[in-house]
N, C-alpha and C. Protein backbone atom coordinates (compact mmCIF):
# COMPACT_ATOMS: atom_id res chain seq x y z
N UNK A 1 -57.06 -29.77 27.16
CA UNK A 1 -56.94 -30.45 28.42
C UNK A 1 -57.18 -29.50 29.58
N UNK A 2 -56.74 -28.37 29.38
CA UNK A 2 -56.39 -27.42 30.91
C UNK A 2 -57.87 -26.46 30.32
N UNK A 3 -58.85 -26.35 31.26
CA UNK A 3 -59.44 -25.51 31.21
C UNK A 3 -59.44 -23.78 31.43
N UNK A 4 -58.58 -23.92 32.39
CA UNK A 4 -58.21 -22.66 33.09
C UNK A 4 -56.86 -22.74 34.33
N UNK A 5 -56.05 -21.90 34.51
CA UNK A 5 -55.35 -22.16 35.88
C UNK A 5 -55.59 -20.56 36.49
N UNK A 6 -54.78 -20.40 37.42
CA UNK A 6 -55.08 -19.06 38.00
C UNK A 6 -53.04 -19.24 39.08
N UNK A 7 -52.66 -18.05 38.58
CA UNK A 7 -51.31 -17.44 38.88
C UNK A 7 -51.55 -16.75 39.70
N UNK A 8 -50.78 -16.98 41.02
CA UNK A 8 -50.74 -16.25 42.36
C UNK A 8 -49.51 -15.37 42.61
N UNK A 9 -49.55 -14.01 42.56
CA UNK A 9 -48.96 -12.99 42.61
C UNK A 9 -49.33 -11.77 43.76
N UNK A 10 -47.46 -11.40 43.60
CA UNK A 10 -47.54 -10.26 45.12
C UNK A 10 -48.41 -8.88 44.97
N UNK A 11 -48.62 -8.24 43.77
CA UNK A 11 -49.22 -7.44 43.54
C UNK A 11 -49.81 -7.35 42.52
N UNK A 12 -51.32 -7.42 42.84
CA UNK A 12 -52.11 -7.70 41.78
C UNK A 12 -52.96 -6.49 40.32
N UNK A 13 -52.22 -5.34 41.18
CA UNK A 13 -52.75 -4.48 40.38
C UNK A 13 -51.30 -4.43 39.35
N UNK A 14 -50.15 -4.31 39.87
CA UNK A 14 -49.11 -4.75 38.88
C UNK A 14 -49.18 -5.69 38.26
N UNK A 15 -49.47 -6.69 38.70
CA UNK A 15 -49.38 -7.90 37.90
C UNK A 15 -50.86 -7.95 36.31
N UNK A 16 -51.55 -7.18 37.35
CA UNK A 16 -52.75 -6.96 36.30
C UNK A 16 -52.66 -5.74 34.77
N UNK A 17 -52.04 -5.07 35.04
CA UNK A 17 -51.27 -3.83 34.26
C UNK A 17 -49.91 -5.08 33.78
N UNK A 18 -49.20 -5.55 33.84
CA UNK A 18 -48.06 -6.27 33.27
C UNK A 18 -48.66 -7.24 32.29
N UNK A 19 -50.27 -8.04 32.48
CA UNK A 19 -50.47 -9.29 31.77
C UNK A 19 -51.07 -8.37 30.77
N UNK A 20 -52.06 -7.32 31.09
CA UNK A 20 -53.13 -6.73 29.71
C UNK A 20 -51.89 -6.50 28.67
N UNK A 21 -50.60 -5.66 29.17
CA UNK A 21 -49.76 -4.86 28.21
C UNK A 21 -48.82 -6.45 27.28
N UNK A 22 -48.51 -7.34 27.84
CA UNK A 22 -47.70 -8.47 27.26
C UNK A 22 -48.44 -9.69 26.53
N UNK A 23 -49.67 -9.29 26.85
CA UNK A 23 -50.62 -10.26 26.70
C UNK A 23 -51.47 -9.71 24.90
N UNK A 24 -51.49 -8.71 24.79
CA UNK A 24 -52.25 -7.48 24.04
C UNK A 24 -51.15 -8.17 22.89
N UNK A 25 -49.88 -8.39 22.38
CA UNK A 25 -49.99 -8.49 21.11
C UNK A 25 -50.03 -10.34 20.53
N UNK A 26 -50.41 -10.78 21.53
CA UNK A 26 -50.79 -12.41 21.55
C UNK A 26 -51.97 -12.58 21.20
N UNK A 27 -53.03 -11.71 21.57
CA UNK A 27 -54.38 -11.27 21.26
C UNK A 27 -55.03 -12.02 22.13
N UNK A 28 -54.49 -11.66 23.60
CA UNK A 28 -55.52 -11.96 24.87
C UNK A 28 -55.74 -10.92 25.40
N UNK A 29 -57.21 -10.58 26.17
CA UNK A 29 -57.10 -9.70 26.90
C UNK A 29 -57.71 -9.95 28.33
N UNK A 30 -57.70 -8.61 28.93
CA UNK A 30 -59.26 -9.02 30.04
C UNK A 30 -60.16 -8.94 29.73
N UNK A 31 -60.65 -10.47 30.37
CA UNK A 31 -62.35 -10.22 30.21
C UNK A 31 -63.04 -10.07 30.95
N UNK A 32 -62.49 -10.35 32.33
CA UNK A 32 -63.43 -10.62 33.88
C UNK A 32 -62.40 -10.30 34.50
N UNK A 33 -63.67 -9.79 35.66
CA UNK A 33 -62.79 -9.34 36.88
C UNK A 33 -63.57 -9.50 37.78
N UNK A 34 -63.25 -9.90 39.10
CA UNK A 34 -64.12 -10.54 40.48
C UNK A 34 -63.23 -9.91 41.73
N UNK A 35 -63.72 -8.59 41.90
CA UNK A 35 -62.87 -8.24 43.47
C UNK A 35 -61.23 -7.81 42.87
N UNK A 36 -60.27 -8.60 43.49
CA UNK A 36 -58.68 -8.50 42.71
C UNK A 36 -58.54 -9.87 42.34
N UNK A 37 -59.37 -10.52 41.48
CA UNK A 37 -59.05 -11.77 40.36
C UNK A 37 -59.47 -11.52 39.11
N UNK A 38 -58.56 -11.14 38.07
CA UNK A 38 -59.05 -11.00 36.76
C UNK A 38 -58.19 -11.98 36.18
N UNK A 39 -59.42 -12.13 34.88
CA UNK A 39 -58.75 -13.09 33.87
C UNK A 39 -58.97 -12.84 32.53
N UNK A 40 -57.87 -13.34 31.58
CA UNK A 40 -57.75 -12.83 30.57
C UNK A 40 -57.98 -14.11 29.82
N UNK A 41 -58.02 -13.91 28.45
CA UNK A 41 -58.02 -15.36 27.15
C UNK A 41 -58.40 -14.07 26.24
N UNK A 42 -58.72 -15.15 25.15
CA UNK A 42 -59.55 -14.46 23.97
C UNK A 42 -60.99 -14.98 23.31
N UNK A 43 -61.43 -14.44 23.21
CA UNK A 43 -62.84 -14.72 23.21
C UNK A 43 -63.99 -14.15 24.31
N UNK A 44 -64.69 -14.97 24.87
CA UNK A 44 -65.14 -15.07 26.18
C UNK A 44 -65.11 -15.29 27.27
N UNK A 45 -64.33 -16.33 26.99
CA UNK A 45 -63.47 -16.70 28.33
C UNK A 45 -62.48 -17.00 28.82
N UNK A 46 -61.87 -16.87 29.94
CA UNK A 46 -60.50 -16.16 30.27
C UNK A 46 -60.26 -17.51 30.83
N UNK A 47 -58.95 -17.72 30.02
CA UNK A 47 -58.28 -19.45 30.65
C UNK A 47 -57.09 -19.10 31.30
N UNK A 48 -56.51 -17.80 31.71
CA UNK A 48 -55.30 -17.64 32.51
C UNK A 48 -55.99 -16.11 33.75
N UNK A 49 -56.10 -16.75 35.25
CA UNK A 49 -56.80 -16.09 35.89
C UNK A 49 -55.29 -15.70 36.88
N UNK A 50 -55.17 -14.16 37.44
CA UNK A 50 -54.07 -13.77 38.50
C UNK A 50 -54.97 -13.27 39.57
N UNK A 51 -54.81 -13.49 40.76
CA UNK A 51 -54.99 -13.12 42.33
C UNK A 51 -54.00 -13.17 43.16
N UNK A 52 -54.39 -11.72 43.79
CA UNK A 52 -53.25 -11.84 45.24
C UNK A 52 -53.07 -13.09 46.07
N UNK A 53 -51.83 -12.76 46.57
CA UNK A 53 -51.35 -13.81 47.88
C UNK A 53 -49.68 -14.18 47.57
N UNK A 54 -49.30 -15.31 48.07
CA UNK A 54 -48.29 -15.06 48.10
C UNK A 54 -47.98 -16.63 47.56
N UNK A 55 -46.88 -16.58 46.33
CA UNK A 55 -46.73 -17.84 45.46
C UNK A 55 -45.63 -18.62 46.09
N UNK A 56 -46.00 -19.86 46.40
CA UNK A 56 -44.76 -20.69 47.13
C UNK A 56 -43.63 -20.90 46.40
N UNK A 57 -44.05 -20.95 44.79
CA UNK A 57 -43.13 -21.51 43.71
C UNK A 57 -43.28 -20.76 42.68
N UNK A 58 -42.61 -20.62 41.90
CA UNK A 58 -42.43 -19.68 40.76
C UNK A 58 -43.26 -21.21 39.61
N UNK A 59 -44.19 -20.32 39.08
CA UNK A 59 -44.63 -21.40 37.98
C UNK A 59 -45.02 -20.89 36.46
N UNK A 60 -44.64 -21.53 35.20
CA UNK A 60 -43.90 -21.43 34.25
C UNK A 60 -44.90 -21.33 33.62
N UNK A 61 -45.10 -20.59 32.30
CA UNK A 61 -46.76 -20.36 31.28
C UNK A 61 -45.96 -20.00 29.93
N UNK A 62 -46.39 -20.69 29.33
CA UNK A 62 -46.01 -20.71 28.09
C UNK A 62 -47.12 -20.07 26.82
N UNK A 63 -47.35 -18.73 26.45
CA UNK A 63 -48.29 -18.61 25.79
C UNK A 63 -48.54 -18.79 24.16
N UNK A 64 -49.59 -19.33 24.01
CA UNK A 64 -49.25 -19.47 22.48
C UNK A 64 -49.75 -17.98 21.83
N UNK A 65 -48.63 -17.86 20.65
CA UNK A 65 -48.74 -16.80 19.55
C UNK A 65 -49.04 -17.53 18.13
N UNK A 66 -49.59 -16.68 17.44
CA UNK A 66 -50.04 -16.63 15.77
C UNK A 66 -48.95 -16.65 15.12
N UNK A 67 -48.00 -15.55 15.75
CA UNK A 67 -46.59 -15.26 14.71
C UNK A 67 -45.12 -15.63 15.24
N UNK A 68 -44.63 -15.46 14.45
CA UNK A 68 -42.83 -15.32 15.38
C UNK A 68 -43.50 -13.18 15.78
N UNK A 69 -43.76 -12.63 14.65
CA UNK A 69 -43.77 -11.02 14.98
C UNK A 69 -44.60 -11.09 16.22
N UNK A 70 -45.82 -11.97 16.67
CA UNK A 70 -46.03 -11.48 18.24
C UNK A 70 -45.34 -11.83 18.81
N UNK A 71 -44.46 -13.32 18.85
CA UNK A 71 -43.46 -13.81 19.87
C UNK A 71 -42.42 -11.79 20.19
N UNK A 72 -42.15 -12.24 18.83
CA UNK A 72 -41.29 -10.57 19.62
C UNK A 72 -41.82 -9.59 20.24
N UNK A 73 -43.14 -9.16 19.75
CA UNK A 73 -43.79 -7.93 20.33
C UNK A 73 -44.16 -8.44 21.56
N UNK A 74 -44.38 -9.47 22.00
CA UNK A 74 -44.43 -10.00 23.42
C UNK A 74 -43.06 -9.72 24.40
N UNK A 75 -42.25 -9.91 23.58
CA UNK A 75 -41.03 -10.27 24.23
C UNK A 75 -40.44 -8.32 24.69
N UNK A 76 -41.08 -7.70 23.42
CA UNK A 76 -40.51 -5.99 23.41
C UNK A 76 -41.34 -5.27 24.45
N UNK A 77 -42.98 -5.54 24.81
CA UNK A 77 -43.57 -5.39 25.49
C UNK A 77 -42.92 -5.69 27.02
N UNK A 78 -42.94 -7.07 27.19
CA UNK A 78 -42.39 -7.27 28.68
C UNK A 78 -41.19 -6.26 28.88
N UNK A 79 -40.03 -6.22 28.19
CA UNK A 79 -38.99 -5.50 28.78
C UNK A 79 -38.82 -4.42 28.61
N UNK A 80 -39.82 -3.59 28.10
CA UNK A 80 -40.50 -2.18 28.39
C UNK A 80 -40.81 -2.02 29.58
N UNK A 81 -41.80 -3.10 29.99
CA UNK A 81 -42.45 -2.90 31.39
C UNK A 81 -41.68 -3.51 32.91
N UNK A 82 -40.27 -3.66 32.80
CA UNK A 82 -39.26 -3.98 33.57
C UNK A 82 -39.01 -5.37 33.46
N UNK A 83 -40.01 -6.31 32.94
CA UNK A 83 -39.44 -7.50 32.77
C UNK A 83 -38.20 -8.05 32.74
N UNK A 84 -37.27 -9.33 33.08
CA UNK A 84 -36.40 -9.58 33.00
C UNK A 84 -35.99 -10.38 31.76
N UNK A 85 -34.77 -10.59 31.23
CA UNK A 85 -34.97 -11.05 30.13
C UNK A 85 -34.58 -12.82 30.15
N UNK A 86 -34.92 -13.78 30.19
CA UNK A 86 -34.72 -15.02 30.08
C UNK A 86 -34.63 -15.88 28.83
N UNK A 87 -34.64 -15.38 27.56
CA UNK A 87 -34.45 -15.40 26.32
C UNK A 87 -34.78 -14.92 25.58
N UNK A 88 -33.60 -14.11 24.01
CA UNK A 88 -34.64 -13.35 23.13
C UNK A 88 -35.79 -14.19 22.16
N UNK A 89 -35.99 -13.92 21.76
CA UNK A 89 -36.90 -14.45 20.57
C UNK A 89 -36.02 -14.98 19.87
N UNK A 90 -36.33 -16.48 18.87
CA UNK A 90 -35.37 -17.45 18.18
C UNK A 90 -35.91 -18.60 18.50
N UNK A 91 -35.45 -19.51 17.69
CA UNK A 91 -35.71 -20.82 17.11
C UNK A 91 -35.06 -21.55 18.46
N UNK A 92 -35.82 -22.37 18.58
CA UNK A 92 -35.02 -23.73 19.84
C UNK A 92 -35.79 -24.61 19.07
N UNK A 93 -34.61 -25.02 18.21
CA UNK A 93 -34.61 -26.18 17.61
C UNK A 93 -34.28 -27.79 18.38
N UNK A 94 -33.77 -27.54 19.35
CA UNK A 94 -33.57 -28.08 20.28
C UNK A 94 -34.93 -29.13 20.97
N UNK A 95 -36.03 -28.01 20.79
CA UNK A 95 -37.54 -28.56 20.85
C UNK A 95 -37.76 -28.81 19.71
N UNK A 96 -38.10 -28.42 18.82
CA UNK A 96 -38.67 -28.46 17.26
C UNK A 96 -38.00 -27.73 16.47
N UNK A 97 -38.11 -28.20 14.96
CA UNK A 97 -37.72 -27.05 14.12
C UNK A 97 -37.99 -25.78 13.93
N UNK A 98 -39.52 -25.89 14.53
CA UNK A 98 -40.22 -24.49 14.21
C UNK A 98 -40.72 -23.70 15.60
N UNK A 99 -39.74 -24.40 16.84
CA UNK A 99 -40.30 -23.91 17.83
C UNK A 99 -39.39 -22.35 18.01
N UNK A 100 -40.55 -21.56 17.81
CA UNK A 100 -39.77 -19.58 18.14
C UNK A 100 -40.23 -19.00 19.01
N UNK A 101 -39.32 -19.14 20.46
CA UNK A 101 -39.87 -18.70 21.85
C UNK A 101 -39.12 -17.47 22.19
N UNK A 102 -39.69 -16.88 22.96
CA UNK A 102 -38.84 -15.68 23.71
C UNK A 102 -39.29 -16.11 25.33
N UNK A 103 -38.20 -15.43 26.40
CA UNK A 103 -38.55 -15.53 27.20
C UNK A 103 -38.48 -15.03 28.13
N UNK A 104 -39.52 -14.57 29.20
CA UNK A 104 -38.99 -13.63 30.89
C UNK A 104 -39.31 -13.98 31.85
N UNK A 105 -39.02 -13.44 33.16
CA UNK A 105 -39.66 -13.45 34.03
C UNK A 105 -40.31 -12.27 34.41
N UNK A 106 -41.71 -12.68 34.48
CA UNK A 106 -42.97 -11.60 35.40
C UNK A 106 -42.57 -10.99 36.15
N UNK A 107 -43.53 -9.99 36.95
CA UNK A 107 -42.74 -9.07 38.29
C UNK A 107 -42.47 -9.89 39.66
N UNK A 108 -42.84 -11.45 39.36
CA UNK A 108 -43.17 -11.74 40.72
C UNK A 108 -42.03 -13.34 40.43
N UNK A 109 -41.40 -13.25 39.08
CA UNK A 109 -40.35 -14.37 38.76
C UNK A 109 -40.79 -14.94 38.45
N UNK A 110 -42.07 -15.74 37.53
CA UNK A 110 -42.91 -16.44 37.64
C UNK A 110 -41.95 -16.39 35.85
N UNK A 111 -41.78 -17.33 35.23
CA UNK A 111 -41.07 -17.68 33.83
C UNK A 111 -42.34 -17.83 32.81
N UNK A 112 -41.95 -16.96 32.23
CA UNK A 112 -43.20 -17.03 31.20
C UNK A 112 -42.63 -17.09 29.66
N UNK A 113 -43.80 -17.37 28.95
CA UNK A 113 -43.21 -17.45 27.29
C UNK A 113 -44.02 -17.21 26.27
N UNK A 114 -43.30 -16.77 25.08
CA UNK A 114 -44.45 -16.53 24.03
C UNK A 114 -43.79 -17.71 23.15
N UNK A 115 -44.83 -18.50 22.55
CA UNK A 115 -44.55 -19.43 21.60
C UNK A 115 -44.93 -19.43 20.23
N UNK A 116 -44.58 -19.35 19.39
CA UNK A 116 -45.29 -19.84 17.66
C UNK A 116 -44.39 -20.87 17.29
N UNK A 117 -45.28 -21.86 16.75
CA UNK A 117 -44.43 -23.21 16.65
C UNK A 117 -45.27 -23.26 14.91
N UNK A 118 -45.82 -22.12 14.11
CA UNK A 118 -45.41 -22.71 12.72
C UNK A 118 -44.36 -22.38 11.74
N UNK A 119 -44.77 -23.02 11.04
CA UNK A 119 -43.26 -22.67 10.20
C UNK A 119 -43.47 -21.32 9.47
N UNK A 120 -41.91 -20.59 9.20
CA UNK A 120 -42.38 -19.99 8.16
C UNK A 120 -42.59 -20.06 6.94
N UNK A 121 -43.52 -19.27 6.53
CA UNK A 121 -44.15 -19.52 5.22
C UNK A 121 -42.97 -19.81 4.22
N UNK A 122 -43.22 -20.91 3.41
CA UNK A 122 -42.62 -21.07 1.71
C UNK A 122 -41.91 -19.50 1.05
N UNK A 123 -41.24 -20.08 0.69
CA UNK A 123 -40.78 -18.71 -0.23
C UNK A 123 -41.31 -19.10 -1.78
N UNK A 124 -41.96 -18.29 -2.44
CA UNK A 124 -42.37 -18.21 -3.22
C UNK A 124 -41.07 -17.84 -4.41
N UNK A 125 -41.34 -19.31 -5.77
CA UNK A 125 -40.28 -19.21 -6.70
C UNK A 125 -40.74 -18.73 -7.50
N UNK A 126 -39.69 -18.00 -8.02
CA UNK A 126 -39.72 -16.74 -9.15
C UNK A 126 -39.51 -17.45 -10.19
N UNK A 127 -40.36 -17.34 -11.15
CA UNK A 127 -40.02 -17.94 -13.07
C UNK A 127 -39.66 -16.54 -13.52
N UNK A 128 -38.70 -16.61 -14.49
CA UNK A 128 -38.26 -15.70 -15.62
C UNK A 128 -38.57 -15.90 -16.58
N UNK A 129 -39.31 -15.08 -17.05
CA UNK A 129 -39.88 -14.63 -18.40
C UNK A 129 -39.69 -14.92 -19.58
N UNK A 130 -39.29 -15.86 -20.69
CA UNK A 130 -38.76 -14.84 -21.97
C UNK A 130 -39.49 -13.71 -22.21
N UNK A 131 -38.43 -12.79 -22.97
CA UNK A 131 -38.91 -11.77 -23.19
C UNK A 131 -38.59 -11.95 -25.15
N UNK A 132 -39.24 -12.02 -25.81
CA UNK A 132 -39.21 -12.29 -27.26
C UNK A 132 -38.51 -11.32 -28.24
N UNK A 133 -37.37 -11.63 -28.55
CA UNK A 133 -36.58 -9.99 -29.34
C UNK A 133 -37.17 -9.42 -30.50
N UNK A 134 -37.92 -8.64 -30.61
CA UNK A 134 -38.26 -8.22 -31.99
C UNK A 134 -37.61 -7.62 -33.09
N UNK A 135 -37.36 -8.20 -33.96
CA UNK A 135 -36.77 -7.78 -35.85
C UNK A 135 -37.35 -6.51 -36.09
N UNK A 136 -35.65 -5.63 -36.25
CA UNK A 136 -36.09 -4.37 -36.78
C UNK A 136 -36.35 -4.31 -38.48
């Protein structure tokens, strides 16, 4: 549905250094850059764009992850880089069974999230063997 949006922030070279480093184990990066508007995705083209100015409202991004392990490395990343913490990583079952979000706020308060909403994998059942006694 959403092609692209673009996040308006107080400092864009921070903000640009904060998305590559939190963004990196989600497996987005930068791809473009125009003046002080870069944008990141994966692939070719960048569906989450940041530029200076000044944000009237704090607005909320929810990113999708592959794993619960990037949800965390997302989550260990941001609060390395001063992030605030707005939830650890864990199940909000509350949304879904399999919804595993972490969550912060950006440098500029802007609520952000890493999401993996599959399940985890099956546990794989163990059969036991006979083992056949041999006659001495």
């Amino acid at each position: 549905m959403i092609d692209h949006l673009t996040l308006t922030v107080s400092d864009a070279q921070r903000s640009r250094s904060f998305y590559e480093k939190v963004l990196a184990p989600l497996g987005y990066s930068l791809l473009m850059s125009f003046e002080q508007y870069w944008g990141f995705g994966e692939g070719k083209k960048p569906t989450l764009w940041i530029k200076p100015g000044v944000a009237h409202a704090p607005m909320h991004l929810a990113f999708a992850a592959r794993s619960r392990a990037a949800v965390d490395a997302f989550y260990a990343a941001a609060l390395r880089l001063g992030a605030k913490d707005n939830g650890a990583p864990g199940l909000r079952a509350d949304y879904h069974p399999n919804y595993y979000g972490a969550f912060v706020f950006d440098p500029d308060g802007h609520p952000i999230e890493a999401v993996c909403h599959a399940p985890l994998p099956a546990k794989k059942k163990t059969t036991k063997k006979k083992v056949a006694k041999r006659g001495r």
